[in-house]
Protein backbone atom coordinates (compact mmCIF):
# COMPACT_ATOMS: atom_id res chain seq x y z
CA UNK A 1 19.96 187.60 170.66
CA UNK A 2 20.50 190.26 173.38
CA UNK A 3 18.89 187.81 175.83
CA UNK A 4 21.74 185.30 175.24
CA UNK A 5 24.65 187.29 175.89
CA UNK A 6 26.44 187.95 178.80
CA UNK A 7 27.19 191.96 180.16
CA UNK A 8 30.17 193.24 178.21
CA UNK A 9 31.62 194.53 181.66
CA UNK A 10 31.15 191.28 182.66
CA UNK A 11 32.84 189.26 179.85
CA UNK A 12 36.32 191.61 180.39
CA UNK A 13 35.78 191.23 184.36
CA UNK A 14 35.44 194.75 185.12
CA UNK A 15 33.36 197.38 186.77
CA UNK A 16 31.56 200.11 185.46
CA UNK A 17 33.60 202.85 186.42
CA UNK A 18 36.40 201.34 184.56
CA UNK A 19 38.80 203.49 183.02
CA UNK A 20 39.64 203.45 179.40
CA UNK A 21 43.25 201.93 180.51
CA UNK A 22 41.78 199.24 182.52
CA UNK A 23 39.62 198.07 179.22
CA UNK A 24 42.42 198.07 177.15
CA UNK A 25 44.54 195.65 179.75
CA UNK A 26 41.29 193.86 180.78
CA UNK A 27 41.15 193.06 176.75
CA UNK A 28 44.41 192.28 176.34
CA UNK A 29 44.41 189.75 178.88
CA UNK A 30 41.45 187.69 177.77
CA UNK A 31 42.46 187.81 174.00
CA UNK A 32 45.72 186.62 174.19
CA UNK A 33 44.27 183.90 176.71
CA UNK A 34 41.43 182.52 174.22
CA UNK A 35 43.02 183.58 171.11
CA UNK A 36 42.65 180.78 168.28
CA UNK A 37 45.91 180.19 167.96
CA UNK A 38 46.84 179.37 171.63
CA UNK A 39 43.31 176.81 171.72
CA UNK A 40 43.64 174.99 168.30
CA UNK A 41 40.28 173.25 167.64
CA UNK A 42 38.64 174.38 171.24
CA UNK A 43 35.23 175.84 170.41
CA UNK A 44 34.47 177.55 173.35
CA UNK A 45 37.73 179.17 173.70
CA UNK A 46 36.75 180.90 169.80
CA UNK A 47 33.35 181.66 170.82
CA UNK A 48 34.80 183.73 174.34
CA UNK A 49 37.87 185.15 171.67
CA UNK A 50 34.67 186.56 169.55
CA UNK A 51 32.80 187.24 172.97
CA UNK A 52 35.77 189.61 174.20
CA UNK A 53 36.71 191.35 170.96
CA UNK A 54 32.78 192.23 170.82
CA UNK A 55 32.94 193.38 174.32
CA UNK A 56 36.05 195.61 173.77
CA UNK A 57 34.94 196.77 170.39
CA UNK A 58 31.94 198.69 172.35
CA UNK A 59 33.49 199.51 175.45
CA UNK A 60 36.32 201.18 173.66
CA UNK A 61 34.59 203.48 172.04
CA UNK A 62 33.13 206.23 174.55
CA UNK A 63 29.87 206.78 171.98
CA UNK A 64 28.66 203.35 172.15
CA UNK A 65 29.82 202.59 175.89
CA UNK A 66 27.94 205.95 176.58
CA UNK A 67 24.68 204.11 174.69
CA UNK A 68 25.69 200.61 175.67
CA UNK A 69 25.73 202.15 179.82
CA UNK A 70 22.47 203.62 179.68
CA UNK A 71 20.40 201.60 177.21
CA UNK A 72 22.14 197.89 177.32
CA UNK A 73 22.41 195.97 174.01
CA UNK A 74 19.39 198.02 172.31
CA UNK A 75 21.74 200.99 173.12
CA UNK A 76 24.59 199.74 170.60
CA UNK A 77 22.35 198.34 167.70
CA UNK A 78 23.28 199.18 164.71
CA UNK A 79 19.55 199.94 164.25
CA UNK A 80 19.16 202.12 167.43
CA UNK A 81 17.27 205.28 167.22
CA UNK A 82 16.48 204.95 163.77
CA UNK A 83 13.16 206.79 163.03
CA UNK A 84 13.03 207.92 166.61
CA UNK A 85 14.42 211.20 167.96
CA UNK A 86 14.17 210.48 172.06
CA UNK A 87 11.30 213.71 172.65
CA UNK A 88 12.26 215.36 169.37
CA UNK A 89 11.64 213.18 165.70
CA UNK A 90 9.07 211.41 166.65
CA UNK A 91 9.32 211.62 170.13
CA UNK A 92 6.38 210.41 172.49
CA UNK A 93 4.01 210.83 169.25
CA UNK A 94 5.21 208.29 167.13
CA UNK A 95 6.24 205.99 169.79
CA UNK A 96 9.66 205.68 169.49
CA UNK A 97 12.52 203.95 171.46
CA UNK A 98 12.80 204.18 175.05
CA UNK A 99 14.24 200.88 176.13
CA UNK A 100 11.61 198.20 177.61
CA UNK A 101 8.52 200.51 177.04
CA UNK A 102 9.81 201.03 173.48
CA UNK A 103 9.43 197.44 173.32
CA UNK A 104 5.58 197.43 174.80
CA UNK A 105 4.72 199.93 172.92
CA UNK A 106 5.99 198.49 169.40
CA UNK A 107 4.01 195.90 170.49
CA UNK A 108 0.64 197.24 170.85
CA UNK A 109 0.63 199.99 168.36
CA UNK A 110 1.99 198.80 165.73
CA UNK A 111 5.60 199.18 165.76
CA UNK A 112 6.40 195.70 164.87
CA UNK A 113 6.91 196.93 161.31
CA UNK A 114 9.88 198.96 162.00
CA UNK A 115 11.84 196.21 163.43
CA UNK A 116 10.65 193.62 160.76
CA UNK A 117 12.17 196.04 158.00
CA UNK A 118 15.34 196.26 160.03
CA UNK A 119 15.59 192.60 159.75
CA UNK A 120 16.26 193.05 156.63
CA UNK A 121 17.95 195.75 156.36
CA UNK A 122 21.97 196.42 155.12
CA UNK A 123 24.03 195.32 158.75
CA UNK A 124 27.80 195.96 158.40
CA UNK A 125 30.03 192.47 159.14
CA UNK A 126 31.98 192.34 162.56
CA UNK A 127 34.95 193.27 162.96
CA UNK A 128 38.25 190.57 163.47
CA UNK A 129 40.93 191.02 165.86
CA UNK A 130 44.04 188.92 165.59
CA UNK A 131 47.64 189.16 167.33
CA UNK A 132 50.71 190.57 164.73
CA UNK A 133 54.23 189.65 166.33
CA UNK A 134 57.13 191.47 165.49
CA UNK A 135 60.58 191.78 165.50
CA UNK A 136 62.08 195.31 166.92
CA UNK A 137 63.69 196.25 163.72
CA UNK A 138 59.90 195.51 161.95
CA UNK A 139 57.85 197.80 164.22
CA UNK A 140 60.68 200.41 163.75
CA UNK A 141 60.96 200.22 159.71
CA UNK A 142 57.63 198.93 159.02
CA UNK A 143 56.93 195.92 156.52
CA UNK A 144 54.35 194.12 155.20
CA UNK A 145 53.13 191.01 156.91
CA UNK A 146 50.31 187.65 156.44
CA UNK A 147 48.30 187.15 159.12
CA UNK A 148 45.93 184.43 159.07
CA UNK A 149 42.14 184.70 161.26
CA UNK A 150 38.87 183.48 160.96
CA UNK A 151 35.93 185.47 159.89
CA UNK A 152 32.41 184.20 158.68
CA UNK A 153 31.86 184.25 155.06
CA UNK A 154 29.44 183.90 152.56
CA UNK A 155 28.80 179.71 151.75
CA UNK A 156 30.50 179.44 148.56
CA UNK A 157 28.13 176.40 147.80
CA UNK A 158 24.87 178.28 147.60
CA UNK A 159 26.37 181.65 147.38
CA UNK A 160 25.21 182.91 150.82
CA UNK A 161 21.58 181.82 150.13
CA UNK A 162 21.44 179.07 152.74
CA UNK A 163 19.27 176.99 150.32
CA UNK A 164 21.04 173.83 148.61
CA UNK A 165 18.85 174.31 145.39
CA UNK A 166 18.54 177.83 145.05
CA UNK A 167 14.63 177.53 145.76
CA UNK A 168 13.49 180.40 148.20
CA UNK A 169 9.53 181.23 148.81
CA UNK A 170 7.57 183.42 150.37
CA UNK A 171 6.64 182.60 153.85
CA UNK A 172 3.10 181.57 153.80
CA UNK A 173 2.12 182.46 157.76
CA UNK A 174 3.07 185.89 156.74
CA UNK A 175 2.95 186.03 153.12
CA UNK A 176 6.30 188.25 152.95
CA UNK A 177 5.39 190.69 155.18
CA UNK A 178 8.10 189.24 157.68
CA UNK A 179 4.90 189.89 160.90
CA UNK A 180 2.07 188.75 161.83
CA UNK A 181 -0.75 190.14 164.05
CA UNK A 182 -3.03 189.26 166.32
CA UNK A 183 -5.51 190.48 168.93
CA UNK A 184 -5.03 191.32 172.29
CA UNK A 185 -6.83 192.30 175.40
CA UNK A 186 -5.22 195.40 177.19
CA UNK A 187 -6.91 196.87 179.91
CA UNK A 188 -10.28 195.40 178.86
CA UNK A 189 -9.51 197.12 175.28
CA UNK A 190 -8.76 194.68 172.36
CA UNK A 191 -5.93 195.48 171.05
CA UNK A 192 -3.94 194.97 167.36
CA UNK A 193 -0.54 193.46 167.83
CA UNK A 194 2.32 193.09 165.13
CA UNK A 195 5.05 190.56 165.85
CA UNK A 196 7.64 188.79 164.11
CA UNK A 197 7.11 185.91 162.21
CA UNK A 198 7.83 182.94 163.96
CA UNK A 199 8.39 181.03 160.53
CA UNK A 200 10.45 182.88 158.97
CA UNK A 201 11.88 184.88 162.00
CA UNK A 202 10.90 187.92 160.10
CA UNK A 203 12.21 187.87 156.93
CA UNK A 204 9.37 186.95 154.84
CA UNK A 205 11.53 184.21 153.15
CA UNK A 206 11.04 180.12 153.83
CA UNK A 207 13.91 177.59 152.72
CA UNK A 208 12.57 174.61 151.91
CA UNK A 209 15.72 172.48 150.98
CA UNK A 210 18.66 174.30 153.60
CA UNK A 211 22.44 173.67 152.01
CA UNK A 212 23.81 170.88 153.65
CA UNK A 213 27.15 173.30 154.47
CA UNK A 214 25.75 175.57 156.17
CA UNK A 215 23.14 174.14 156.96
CA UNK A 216 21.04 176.94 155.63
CA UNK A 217 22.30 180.42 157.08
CA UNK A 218 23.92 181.33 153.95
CA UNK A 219 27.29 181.93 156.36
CA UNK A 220 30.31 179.91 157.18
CA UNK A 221 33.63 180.38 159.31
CA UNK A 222 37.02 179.82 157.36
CA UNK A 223 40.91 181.04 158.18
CA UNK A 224 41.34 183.79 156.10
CA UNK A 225 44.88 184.77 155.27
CA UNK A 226 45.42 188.75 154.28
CA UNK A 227 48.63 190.39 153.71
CA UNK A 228 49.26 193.52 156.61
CA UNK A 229 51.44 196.82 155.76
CA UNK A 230 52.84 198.15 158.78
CA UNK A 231 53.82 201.62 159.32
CA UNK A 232 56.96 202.62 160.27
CA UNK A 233 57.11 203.41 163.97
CA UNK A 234 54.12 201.33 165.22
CA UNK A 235 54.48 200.57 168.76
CA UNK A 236 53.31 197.96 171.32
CA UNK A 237 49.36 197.55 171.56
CA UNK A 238 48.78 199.94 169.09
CA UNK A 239 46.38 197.93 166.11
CA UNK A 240 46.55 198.13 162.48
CA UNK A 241 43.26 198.34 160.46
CA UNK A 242 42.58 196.29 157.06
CA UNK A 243 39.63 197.46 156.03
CA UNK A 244 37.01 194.95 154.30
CA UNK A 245 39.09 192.34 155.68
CA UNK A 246 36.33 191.38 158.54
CA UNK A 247 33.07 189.13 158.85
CA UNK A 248 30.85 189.56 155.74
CA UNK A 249 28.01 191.77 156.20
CA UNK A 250 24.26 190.75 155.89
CA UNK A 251 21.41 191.95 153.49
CA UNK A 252 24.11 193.37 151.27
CA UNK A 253 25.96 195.52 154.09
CA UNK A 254 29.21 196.06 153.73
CA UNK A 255 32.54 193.61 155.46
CA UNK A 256 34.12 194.50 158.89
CA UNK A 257 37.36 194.97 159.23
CA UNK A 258 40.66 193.18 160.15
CA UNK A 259 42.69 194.69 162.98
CA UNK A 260 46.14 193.38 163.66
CA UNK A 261 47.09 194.32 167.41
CA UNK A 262 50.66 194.68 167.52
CA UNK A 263 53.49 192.76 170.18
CA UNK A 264 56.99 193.21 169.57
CA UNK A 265 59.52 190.88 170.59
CA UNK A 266 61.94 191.78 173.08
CA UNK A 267 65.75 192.83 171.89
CA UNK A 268 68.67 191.57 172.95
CA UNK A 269 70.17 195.64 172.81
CA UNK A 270 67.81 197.77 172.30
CA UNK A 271 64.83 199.35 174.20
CA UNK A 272 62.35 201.88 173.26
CA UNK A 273 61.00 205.06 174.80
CA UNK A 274 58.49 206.69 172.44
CA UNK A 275 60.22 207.23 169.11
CA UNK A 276 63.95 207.17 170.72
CA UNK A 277 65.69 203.98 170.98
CA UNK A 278 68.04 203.21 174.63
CA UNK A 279 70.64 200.85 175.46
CA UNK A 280 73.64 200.68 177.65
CA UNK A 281 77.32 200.83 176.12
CA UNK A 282 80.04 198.72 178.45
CA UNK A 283 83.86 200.63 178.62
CA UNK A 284 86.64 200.02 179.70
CA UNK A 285 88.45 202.35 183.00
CA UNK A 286 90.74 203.28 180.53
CA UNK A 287 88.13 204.37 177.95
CA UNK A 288 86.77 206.29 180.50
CA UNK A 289 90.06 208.06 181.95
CA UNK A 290 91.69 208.27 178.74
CA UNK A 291 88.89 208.77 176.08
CA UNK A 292 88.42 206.37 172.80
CA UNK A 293 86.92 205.83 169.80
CA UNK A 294 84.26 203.02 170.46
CA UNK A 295 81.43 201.40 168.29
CA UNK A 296 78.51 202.03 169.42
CA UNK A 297 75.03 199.66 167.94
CA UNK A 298 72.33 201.56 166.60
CA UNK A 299 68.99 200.66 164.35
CA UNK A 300 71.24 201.76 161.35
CA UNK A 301 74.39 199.74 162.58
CA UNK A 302 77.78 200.49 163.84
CA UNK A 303 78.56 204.36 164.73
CA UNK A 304 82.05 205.36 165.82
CA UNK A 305 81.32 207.93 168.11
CA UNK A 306 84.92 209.62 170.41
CA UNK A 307 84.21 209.16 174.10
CA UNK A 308 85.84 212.16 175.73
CA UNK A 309 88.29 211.51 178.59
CA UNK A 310 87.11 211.17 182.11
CA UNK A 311 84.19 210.25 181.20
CA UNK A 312 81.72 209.06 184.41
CA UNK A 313 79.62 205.83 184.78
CA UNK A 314 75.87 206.25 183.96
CA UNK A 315 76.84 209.30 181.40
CA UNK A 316 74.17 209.59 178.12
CA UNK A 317 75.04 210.44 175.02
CA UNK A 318 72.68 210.91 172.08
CA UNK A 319 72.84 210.46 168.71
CA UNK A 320 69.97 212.65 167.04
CA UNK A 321 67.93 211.24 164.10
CA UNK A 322 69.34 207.65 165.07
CA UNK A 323 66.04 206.76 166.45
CA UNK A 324 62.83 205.39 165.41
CA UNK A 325 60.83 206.94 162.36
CA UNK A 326 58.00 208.42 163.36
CA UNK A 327 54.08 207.17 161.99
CA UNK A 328 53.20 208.27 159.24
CA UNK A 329 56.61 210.84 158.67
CA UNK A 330 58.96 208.75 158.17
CA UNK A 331 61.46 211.75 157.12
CA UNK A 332 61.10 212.63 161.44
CA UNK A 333 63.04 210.24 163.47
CA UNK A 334 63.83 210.30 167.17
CA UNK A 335 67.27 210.52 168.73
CA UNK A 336 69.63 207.40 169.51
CA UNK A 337 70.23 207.40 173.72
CA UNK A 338 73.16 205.69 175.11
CA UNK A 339 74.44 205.33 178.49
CA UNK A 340 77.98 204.16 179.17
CA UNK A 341 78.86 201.39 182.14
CA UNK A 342 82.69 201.32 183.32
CA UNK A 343 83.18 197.48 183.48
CA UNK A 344 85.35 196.47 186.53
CA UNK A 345 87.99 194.11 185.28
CA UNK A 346 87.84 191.05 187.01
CA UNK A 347 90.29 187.54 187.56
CA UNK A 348 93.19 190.25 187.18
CA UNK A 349 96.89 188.51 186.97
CA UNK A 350 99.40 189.45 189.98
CA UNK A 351 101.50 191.63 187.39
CA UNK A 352 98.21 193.66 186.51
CA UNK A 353 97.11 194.13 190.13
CA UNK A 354 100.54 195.69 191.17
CA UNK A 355 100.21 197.68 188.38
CA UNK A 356 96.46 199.51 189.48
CA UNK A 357 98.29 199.87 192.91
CA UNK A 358 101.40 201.93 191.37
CA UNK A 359 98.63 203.71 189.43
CA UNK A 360 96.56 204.26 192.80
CA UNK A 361 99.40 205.58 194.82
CA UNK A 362 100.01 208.52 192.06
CA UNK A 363 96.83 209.21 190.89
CA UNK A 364 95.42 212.50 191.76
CA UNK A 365 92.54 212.68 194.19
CA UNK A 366 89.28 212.96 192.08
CA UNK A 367 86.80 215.75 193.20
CA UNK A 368 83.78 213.82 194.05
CA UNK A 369 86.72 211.42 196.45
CA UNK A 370 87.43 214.65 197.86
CA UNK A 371 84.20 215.99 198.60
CA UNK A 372 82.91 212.70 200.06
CA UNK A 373 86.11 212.65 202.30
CA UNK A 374 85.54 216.12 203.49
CA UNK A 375 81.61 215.18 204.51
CA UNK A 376 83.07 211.87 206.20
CA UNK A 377 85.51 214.14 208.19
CA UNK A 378 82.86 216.75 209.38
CA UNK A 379 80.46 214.29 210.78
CA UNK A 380 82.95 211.70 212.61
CA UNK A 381 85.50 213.72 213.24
C-alpha cells in the first residue's frame, strides 16, 4: 500500500533536485550496506535492500521519476492512466485520474470498478538486484557466472493458490464482483458509492482453508541461484540483465528480471581507463641510457617490446589492440598504455659508487641540466 511506504527520495537520502549521478551513488551506498549477503538472517536489513532497489528502480528512470515527481506512488503504477487520457481520452467526462480528486471522484461516481478490475489484472513481478564480483581479467574477457538472490515465487505446495486444499469460492459480501456499494450523503444529495471489498480485498475470491506455507498468498521468498553471461568489456557499476529471472508476476503477468551490478576487484598491475588498460613499467638507469629489450605484462601476457636509448622517466608507450575488448565487438579492443619509472638503485657497494662517480665526471651535460643551470644563473647571478 502507497500509504505504507516511505518517499523514494527519502529511502536513498536525497533531495529532489538530485542528479542522475547522485542516485546512482546514493543507491550504491545503501545496497551494498543492506545487501543480503552482508546481513545473513536480518529481516529488516532485506526488507530496506528491497526498499532501495524499488526506490532506485523508479528514480532511475527519468519517465517514471517524471510521473513518480508530480503524481507520487499513483504516478508509477503499473495501472496509471489506464482508461484515462489527462483532458483528452476521457478527460474531465469520464472522470479520470487526477491524483486525490481522481480518488473522490472514483468514489462517488462509480469508478470503483476500474480499480477492482485492475486488481486483478496481469502485474509484471519486481525486479532483483544482486552484487556480481569479479576478477579484472573476467570483466575484460567476459564469462559466465552463478549468482544466487532471493525473489518471491509461486508456493510450490498449493501452486500459487494460497489455499491448502485447492477450495476457492466466491466472496459472498460481493458475490465476485470484487466491490461493494453503498449510499452516501454528498452535499445533501444521496449518493451511489463503489468500493472495494473488504472481504476479499477486491478480488471476488474467499479462501476458506489458507496453505499453511504461505499462509495463503499463493507467494513465497526462496534463494534462487541463476547462471550470468558476462560480456566482454563490462565495467564497474555497469548491471547485467537476466531476463525472467525476477519476482514472479501476479494474475498471470509475466517475471521481473535479475540484474547483476558489477564490482571488479582491484589488480595488483593493471588499471583501467575506458577500454585501455595502464600500468607502470620499473627500468633500470641503464635501460634507460642504453636502451633494452624488456618484458612488459599485458592482459594477453608477456610482450617484449625494445626501449629506445635515453629514454626519460614518466615516458608512455602503447601497445594498440592490447587493451580491453570492447561490449558487444569483441573484434575492437583498446590500446595497452605503459609508463616507464627509472628505479634509483639503492644500498650500492663502495666499488659501485666510485664507479657512478667516474661515470659522473665524464658524462656529457644533459640538455634539460643545462637549461635548468642557465635559468639558475640568470636569476641569482
Amino acid at each position: 500500500m502507497a500509504e505504507n511506504k516511505r518517499d523514494y527520495y527519502e529511502v536513498l537520502g536525497l533531495k529532489k533536485d538530485a542528479s542522475a549521478e547522485e542516485i546512482k551513488k546514493a543507491y550504491r551506498k545503501s545496497a551494498m550496506k543492506y545487501h543480503p549477503d552482508r546481513n545473513p538472517g536480518d529481516k529488516t536489513a532485506e526488507e530496506k535492500f528491497k526498499e532501495v532497489g524499488e526506490a532506485y528502480e523508479v528514480l532511475s528512470d527519468p519517465d517514471k521519476k517524471a510521473r513518480y515527481d508530480q503524481y507520487g506512488f499513483a504516478g508509477v503504477d503499473p495501472n496509471f492512466g489506464a482508461g484515462a487520457g489527462g483532458y483528452g481520452g476521457s478527460g474531465f467526462g469520464g472522470f479520470g485520474d487526477f491524483g486525490d480528486l481522481g480518488d473522490i471522484f472514483g468514489e462517488f461516481f462509480g469508478g470503483g470498478s476500474r480499480r477492482s478490475s485492475a486488481q486483478n489484472a496481469p502485474r509484471r513481478g519486481e525486479n532483483v538486484m544482486t552484487r556480481l564480483e569479479l576478477t579484472f581479467e573476467e570483466a575484460a574477457f567476459g564469462c559466465e557466472k552463478e549468482v544466487s538472490a532471493q525473489r518471491i515465487e509461486n508456493c510450490a505446495s498449493c501452486s500459487g493458490s494460497g489455499s491448502a486444499d485447492g477450495a476457492i469460492e466466491t466472496c459472498s459480501q460481493c458475490r465476485g464482483t470484487g466491490q461493494v456499494r453503498s449510499v452516501q450523503n454528498f452535499m445533501g444529495m444521496q449518493m451511489q458509492s463503489t468500493t472495494t471489498c473488504p472481504s476479499c480485498g477486491g478480488r471476488g475470491k474467499v479462501i476458506k482453508t489458507p496453505c499453511s506455507t504461505c499462509k495463503g498468498k499463493g507467494k513465497v521468498r526462496k534463494t534462487n541461484r541463476v547462471k550470468v553471461k558476462i560480456p566482454a568489456g563490462v565495467d564497474q557499476g555497469q548491471s547485467v540483465r537476466v531476463r525472467g529471472e525476477g519476482c514472479v508476476g501476479s494474475n498471470g503477468g509475466p517475471n521481473g528480471d535479475l540484474l547483476a551490478e558489477v564490482y571488479i576487484k582491484r589488480h595488483p598491475i593493471f588499471t583501467r581507463d575506458g577500454f585501455d588498460v595502464l600500468c607502470e613499467v620499473p627500468i633500470t638507469f641503464t635501460q634507460a641510457a642504453l636502451g633494452a629489450k624488456i618484458q612488459v605484462p599485458t592482459l594477453d601476457g608477456k610482450v617484449e617490446f625494445d626501449l629506445p636509448e635515453g629514454t626519460q622517466t614518466g615516458k608512455e608507450f602503447v601497445l594498440r589492440d592490447k587493451g580491453i575488448p570492447e561490449v558487444g565487438n569483441s573484434r575492437r579492443r583498446g590500446s595497452h598504455r605503459f609508463t616507464v619509472v627509472v628505479e634509483t638503485p639503492t644500498h650500492l657497494t663502495r666499488e659501485q659508487k666510485e664507479l657512478l662517480r667516474q661515470l659522473e665526471g665524464i658524462a656529457e651535460e644533459t640538455p634539460k641540466r643545462k637549461r635548468f643551470g642557465d635559468m639558475v644563473k640568470d636569476l641569482f647571478d
